[in-house]
N, C-alpha and C. Protein backbone atom coordinates (compact mmCIF):
# COMPACT_ATOMS: atom_id res chain seq x y z
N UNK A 1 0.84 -1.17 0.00
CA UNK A 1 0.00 0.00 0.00
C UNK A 1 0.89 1.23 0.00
N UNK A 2 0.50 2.41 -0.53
CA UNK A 2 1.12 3.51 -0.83
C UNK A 2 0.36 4.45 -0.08
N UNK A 3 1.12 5.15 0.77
CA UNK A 3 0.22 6.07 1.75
C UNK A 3 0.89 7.70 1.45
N UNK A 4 -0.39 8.13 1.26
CA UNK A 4 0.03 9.42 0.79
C UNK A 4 1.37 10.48 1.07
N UNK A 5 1.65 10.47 2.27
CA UNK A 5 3.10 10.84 2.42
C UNK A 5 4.28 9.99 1.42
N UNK A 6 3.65 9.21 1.03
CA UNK A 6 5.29 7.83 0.57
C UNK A 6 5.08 8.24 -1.02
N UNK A 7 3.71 8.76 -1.54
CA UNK A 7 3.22 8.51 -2.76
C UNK A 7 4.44 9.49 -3.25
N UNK A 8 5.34 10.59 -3.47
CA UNK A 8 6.27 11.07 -4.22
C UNK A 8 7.38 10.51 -4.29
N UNK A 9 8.08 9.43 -3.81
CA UNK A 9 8.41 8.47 -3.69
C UNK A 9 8.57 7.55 -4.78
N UNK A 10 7.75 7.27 -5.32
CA UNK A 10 7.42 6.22 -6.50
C UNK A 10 6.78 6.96 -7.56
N UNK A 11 7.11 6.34 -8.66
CA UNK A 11 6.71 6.66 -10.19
C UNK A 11 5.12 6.30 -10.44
N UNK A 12 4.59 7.45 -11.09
CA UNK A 12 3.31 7.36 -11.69
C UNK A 12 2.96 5.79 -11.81
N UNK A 13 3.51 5.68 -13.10
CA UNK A 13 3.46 3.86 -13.32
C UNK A 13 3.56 3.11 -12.77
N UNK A 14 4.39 3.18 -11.83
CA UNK A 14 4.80 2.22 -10.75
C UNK A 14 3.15 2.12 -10.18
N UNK A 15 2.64 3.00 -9.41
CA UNK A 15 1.19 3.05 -8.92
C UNK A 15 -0.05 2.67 -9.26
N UNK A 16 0.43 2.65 -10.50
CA UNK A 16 -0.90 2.78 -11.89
C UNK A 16 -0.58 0.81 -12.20
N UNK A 17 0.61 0.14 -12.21
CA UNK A 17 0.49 -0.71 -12.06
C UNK A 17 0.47 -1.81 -10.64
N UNK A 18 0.49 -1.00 -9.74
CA UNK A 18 0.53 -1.42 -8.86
C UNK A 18 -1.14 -2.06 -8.64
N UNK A 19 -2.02 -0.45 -8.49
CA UNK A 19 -3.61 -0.66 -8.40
C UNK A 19 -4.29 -1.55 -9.16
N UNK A 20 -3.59 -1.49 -10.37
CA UNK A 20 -4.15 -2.54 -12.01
C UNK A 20 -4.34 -4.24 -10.93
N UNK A 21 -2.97 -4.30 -10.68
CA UNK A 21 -2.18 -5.70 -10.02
C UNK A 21 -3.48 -5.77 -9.06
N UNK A 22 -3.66 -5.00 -8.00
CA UNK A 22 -4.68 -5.37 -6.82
C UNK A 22 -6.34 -5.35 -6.89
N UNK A 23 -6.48 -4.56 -8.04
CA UNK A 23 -8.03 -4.60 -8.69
C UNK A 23 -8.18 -5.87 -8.60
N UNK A 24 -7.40 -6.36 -10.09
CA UNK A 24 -7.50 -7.65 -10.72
C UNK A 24 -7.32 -8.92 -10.23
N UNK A 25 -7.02 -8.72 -9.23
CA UNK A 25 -6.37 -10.09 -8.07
C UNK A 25 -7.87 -10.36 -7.98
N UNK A 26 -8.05 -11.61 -7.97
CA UNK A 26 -8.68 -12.85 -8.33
C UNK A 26 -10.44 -12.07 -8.56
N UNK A 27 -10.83 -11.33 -9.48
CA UNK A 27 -11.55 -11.01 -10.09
C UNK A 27 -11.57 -10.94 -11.71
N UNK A 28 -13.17 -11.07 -11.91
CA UNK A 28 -13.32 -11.37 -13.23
C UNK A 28 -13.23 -9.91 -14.03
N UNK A 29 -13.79 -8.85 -13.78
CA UNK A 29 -13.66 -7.66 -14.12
C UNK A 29 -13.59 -6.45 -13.44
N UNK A 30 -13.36 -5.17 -13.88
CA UNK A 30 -13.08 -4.42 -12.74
C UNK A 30 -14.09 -2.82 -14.18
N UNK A 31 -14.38 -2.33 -13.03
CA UNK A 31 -15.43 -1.54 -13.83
C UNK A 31 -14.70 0.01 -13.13
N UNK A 32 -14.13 1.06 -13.89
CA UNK A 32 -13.44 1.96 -13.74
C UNK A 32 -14.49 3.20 -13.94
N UNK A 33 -14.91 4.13 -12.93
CA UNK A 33 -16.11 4.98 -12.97
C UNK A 33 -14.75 6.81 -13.28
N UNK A 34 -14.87 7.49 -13.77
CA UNK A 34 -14.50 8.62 -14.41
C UNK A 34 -15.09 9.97 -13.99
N UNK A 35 -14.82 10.70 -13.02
CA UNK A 35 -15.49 12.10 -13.16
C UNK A 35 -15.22 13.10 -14.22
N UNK A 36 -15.90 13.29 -14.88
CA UNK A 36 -15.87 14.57 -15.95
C UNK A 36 -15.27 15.75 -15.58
N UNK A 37 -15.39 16.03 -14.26
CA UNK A 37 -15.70 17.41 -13.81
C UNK A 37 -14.31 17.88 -13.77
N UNK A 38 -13.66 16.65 -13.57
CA UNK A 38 -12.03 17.23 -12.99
C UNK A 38 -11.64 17.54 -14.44
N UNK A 39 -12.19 17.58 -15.86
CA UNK A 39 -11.41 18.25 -17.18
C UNK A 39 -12.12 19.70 -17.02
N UNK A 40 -10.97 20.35 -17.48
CA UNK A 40 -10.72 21.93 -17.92
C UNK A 40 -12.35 22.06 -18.82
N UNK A 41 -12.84 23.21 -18.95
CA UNK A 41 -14.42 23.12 -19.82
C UNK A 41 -13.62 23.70 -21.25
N UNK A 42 -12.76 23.78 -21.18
CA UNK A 42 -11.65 24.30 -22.75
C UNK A 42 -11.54 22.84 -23.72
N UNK A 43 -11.65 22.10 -23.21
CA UNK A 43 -11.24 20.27 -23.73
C UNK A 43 -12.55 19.87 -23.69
N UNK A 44 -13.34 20.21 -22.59
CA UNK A 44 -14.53 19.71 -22.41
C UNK A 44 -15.51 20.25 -22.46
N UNK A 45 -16.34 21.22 -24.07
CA UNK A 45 -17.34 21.75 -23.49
C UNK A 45 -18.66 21.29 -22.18
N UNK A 46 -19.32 22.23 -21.78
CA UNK A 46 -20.11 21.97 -20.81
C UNK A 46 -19.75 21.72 -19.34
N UNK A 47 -18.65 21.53 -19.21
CA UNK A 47 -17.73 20.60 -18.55
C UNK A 47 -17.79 21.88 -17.23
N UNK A 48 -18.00 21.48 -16.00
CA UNK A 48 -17.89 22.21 -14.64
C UNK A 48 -18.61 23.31 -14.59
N UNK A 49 -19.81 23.41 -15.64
CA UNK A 49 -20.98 24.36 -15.32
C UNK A 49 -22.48 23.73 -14.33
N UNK A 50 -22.90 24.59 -13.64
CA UNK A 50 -23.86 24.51 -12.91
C UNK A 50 -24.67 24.27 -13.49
N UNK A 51 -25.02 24.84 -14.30
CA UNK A 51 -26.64 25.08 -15.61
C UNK A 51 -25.90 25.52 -17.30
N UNK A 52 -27.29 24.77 -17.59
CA UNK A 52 -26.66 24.86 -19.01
C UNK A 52 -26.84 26.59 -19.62
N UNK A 53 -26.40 27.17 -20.52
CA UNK A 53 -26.18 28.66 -21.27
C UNK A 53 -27.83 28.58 -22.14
């Protein structure tokens, strides 16, 4: 486990395969959920508005 103080420590990838490794441990699939909100609304129209224009 990587605890937030340790996390600069280790490489992006390193982490990214680390989590991959512990998802997947003895499961059939792993279902990856995405917030929108965290993209810029420049890349993403609509993107981090309250109400639509």
């Amino acid at each position: 486990m990587v605890h937030r103080h340790g996390v600069a420590e280790y490489d992006l990838s390193d982490i990214i395969a680390d989590a991959v490794k512990r998802a997947t441990d003895s499961t059939d699939a792993v279902w990856i959920s995405f917030n929108i909100e965290v993209m810029k609304p420049a890349y993403c129209p609509s993107t981090g508005r309250t109400r639509p224009l």
